[in-house]
Protein backbone atom coordinates (compact mmCIF):
# COMPACT_ATOMS: atom_id res chain seq x y z
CA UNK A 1 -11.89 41.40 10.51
CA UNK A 2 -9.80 39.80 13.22
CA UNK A 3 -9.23 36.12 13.23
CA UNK A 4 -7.03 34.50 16.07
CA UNK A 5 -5.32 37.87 16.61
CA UNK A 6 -4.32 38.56 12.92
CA UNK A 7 -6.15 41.50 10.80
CA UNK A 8 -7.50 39.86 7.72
CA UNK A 9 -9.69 40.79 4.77
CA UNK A 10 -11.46 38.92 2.48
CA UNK A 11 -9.28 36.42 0.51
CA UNK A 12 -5.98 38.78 0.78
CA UNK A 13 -2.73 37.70 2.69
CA UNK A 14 -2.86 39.50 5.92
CA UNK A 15 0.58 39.45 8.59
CA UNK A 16 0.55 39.87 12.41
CA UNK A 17 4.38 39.19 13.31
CA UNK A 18 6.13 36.58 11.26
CA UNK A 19 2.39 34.38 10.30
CA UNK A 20 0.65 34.99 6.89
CA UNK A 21 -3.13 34.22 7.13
CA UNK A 22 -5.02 33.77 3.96
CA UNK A 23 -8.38 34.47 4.55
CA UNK A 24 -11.15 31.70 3.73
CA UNK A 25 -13.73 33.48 3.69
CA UNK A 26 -16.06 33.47 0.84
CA UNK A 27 -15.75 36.94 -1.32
CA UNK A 28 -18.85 38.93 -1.90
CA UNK A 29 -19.38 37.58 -5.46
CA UNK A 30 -19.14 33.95 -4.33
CA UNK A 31 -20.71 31.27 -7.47
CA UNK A 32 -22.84 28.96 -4.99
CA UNK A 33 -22.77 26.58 -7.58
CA UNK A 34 -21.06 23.02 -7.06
CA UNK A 35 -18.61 23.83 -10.30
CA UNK A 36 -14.90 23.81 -11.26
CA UNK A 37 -14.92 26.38 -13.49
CA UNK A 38 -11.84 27.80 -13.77
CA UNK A 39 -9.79 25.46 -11.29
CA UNK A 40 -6.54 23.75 -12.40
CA UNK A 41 -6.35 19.94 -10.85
CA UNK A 42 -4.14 17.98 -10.67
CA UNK A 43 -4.37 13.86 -10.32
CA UNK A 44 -1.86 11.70 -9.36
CA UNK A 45 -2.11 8.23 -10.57
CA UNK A 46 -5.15 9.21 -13.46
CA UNK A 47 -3.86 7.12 -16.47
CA UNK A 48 -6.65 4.68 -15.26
CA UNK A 49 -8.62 2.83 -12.87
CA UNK A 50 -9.97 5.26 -9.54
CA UNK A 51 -7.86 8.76 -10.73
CA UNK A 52 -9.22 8.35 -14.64
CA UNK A 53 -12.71 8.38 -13.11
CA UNK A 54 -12.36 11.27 -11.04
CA UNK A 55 -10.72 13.32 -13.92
CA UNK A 56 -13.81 12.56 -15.81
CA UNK A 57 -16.20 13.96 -13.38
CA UNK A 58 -13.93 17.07 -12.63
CA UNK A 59 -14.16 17.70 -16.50
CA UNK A 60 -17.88 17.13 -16.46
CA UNK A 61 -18.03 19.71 -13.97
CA UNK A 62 -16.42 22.60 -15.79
CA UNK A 63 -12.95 22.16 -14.82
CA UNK A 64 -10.36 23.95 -17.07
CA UNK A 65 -7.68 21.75 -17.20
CA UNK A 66 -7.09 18.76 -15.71
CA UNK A 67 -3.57 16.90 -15.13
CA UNK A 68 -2.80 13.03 -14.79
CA UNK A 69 1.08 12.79 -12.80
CA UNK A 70 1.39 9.19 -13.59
CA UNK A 71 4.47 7.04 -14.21
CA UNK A 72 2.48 4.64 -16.09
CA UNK A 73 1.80 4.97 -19.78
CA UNK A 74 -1.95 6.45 -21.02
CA UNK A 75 -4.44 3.92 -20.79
CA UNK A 76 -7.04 3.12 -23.99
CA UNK A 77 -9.25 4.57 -21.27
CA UNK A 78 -7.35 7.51 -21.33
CA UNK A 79 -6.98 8.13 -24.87
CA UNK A 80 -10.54 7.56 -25.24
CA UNK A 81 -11.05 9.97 -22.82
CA UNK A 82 -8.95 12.93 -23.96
CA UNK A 83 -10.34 12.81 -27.27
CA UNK A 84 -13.69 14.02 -25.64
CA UNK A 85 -12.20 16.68 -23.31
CA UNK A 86 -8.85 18.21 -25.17
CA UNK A 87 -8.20 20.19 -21.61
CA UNK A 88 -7.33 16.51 -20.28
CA UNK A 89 -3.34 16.40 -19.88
CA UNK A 90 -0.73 13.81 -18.57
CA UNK A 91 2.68 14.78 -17.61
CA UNK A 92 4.57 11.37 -16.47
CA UNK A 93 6.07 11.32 -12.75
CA UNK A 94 6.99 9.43 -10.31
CA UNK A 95 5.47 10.64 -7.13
CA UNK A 96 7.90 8.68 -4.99
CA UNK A 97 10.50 11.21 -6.13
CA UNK A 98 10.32 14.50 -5.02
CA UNK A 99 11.98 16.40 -7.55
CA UNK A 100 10.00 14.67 -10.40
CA UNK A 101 6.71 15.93 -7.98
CA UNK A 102 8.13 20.06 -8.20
CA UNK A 103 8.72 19.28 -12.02
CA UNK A 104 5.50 18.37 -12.66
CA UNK A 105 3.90 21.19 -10.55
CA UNK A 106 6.23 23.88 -12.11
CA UNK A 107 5.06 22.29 -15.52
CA UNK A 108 1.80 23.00 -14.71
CA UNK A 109 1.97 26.60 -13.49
CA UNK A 110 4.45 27.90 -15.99
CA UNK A 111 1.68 26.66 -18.43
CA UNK A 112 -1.30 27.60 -16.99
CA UNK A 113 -0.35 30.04 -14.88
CA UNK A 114 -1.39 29.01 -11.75
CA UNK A 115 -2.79 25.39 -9.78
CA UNK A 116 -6.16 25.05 -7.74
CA UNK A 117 -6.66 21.93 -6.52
CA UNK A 118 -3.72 18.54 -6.00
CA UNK A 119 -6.08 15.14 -5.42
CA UNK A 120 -3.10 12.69 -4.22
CA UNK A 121 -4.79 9.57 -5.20
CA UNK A 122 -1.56 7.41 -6.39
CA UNK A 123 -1.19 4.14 -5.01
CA UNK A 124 -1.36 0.36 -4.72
CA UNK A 125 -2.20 -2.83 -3.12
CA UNK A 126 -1.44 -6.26 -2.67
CA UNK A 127 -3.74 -8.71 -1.11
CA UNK A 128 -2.03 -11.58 0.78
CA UNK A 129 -1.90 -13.05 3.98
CA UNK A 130 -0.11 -10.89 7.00
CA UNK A 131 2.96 -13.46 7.33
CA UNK A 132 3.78 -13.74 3.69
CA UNK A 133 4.18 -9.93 3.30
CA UNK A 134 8.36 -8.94 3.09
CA UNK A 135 9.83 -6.24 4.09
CA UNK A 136 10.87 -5.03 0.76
CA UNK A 137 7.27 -5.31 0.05
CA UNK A 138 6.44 -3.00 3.26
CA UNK A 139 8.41 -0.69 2.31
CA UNK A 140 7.28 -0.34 -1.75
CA UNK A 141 3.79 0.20 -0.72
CA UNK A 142 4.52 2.75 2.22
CA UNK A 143 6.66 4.81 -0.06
CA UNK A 144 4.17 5.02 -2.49
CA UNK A 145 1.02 5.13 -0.78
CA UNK A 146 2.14 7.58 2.25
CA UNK A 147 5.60 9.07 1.11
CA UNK A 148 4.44 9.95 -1.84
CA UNK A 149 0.76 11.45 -1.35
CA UNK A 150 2.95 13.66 1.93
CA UNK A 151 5.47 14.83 -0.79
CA UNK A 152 3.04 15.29 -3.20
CA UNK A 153 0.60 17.06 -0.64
CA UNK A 154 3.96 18.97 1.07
CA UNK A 155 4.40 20.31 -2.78
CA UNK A 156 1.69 21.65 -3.58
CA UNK A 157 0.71 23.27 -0.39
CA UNK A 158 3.87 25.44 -1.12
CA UNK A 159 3.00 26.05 -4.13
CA UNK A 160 -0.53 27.31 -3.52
CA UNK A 161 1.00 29.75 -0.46
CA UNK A 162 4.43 31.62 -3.42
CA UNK A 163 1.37 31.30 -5.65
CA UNK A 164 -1.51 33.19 -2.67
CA UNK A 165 -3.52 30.90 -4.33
CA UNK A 166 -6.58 29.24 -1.64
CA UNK A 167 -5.64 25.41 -2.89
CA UNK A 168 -7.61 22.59 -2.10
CA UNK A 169 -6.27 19.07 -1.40
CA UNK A 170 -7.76 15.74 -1.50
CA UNK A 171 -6.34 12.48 -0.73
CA UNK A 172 -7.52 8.84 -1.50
CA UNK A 173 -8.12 7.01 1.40
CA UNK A 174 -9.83 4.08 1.93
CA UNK A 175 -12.67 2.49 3.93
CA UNK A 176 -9.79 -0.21 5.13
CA UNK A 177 -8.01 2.79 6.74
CA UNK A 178 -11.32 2.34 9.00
CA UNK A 179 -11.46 -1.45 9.03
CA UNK A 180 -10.50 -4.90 7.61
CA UNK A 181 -11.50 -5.85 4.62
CA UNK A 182 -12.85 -9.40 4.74
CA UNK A 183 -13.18 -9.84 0.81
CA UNK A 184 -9.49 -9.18 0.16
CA UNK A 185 -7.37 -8.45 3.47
CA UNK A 186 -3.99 -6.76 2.94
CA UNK A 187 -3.01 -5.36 6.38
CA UNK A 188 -0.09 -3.39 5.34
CA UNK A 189 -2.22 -1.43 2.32
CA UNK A 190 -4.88 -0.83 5.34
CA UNK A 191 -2.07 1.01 7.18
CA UNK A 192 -1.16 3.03 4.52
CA UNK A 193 -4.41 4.20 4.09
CA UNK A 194 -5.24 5.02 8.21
CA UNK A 195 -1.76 7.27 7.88
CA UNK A 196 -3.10 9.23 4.46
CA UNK A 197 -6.91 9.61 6.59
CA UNK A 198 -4.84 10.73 9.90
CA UNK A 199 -2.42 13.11 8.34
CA UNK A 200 -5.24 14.88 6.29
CA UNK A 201 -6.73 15.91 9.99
CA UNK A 202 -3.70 17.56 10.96
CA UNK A 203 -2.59 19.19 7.30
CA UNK A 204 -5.85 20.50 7.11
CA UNK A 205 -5.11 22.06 10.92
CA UNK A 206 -1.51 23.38 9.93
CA UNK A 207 -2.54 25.16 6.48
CA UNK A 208 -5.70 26.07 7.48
CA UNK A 209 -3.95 29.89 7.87
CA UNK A 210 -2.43 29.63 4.56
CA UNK A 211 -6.23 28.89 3.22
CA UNK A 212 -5.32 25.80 2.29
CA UNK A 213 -8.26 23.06 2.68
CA UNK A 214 -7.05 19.20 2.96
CA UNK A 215 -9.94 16.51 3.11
CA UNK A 216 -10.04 12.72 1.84
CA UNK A 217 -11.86 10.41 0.08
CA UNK A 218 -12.61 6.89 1.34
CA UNK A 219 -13.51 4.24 -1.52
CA UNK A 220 -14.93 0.94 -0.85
CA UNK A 221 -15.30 -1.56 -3.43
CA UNK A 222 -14.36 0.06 -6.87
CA UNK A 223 -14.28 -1.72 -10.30
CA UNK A 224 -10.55 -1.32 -11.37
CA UNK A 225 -7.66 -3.43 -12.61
CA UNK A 226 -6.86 -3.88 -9.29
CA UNK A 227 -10.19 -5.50 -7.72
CA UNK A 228 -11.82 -6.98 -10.92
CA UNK A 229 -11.45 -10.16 -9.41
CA UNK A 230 -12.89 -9.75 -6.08
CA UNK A 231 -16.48 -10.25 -7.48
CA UNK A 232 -15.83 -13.14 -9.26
CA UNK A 233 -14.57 -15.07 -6.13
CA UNK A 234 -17.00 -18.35 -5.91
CA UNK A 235 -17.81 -16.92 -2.30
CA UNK A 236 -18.72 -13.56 -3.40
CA UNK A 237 -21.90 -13.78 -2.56
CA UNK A 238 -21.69 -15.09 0.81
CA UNK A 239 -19.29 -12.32 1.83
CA UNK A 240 -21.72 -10.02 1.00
CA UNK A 241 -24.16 -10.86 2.85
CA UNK A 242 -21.79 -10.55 5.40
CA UNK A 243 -21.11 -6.77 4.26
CA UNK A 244 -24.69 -5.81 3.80
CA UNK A 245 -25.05 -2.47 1.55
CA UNK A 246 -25.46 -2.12 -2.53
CA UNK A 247 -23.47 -6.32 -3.22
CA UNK A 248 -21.80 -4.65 -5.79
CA UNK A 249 -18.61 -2.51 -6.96
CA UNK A 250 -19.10 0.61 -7.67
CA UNK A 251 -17.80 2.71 -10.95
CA UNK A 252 -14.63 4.80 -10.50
CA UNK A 253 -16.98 7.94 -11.72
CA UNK A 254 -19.07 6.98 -8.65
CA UNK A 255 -16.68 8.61 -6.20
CA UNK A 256 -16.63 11.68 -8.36
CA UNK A 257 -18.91 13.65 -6.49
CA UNK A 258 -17.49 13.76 -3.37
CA UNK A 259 -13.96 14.55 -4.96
CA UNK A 260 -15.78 18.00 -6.90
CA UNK A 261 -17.28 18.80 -3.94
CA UNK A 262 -14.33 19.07 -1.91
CA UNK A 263 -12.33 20.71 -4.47
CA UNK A 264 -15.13 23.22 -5.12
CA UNK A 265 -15.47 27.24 -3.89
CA UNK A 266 -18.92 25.75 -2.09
CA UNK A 267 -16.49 23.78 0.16
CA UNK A 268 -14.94 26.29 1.92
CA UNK A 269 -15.42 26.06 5.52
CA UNK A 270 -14.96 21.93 4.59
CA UNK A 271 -11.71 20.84 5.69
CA UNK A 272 -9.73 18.00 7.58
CA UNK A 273 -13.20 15.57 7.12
CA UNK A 274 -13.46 11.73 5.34
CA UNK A 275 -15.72 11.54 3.03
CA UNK A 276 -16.60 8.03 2.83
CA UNK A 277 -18.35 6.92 -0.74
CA UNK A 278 -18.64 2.66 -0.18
CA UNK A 279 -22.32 1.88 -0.67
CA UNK A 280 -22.70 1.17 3.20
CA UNK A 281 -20.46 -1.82 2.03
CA UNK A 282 -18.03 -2.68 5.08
CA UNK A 283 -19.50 0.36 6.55
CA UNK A 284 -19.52 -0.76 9.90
């Protein structure tokens, strides 16, 4: 088969000139289920809150291993969590730092003997008015929230083509990379989040030939440490009305779905797409 000039066959590393194409294309024994089985994943920031969520629905889906990068200590949560799914591992990093990033990846393969799938879902907020935000606190929340889901991203990507391993990618997003939040407005966190959603489009574009697949995630209101207080705000009530949608936050499981789906074989011509998951809340 010939795709933009280079000879490829199903799922094997084809060369025209100096370009290596992996082919996406689904092999002849393809499982049309929506399953994990089998797939190594990796979660940054999956001690707690958003991450620990999605490693619970990635284990309830068959996954063989999953991996919480965190620089934070286990949560209860975590624990708790772990003692129900063994295959549940943390390995603590700092994802601002790119050579604790490659540890933590070359952990991973020289245990399991491969990686499948990096979700780049580290990050943080802080909810304050525009002109009381410092520059120091700019640039914690950029390095984190864009530096480190690019270097995380950036690692794994070369991983997955020494490896000739068809990775998937997923970032976290947000539905304030589309829009303000009214219920708890943090301009700089929203711009952190529009870069992560833009840069997906164009990763996805760039490793597409190395059969590499890069999507997001956008969240709206999720029940964390973070954003417990947001709905017990005297005028939470009003503001939704405002919002319209489910007046409620949703369960970091919730999301879930839309992160195995995009990590999943049945996702394979699915790449460089949002997937927002926000109850219609702030939708539009």
């Amino acid at each position: 088969m010939t795709i933009n000039g280079a000879n490829t066959t199903n799922g094997e590393a084809s060369t025209n000139g100096a370009t290596p194409y992996l082919s996406t294309q689904p092999g002849p024994n393809q499982d049309w289920r929506i399953t994990l089985s089998e797939k190594i994943v990796a979660i940054t920031g999956a001690n707690r809150g958003i991450g620990l969520g999605i490693a619970e629905v990635c284990l309830a889906n068959s996954a063989q291993t999953v991996y919480s990068l965190d620089l934070m200590d286990p949560s209860e949560d975590f624990i708790a969590l772990q003692k129900r799914y063994p295959n549940l591992k943390y390995i603590q990093t700092d994802v601002t730092v790119e050579t604790s990033i490659q540890k933590a990846i070359d952990t991973i393969v020289s245990t399991e003997g491969k990686i499948n799938c990096l979700i780049a879902n580290a990050g943080m907020t802080k909810h304050q008015p525009a002109l009381e935000f410092t520059r120091e606190q700019l640039e914690k929340m950029y390095n984190l929230n864009v530096f480190g889901a690019f270097s995380c991203a950036q690692i794994a990507a070369r991983k997955f083509i020494d490896l000739g391993i068809k990775g998937s990618i997923v970032f976290t997003s947000s539905m304030t990379s589309y829009r303000p939040n009214r219920a708890a407005p943090s301009a700089p966190y929203g711009g952190t989040k529009a870069a992560v959603r833009n840069m997906t489009h164009t990763l996805a574009m760039e490793w597409a030939k190395h059969g590499i697949r890069v999507n997001c995630v956008s969240p709206g209101f999720v029940r964390t440490a973070m954003t417990y207080y947001v709905e017990t705000a005297p005028d939470w009530d009003t503001k939704m009305q405002y919002y319209g949608g489910m007046p409620r936050l949703a369960l970091p499981q919730e999301l879930g779905g839309a992160y195995v789906y995009l990590l999943s074989d049945v996702a394979s011509y699915t790449t460089g797409i949002d997937i927002p998951v926000a109850g219609i809340v702030g939708a539009w």
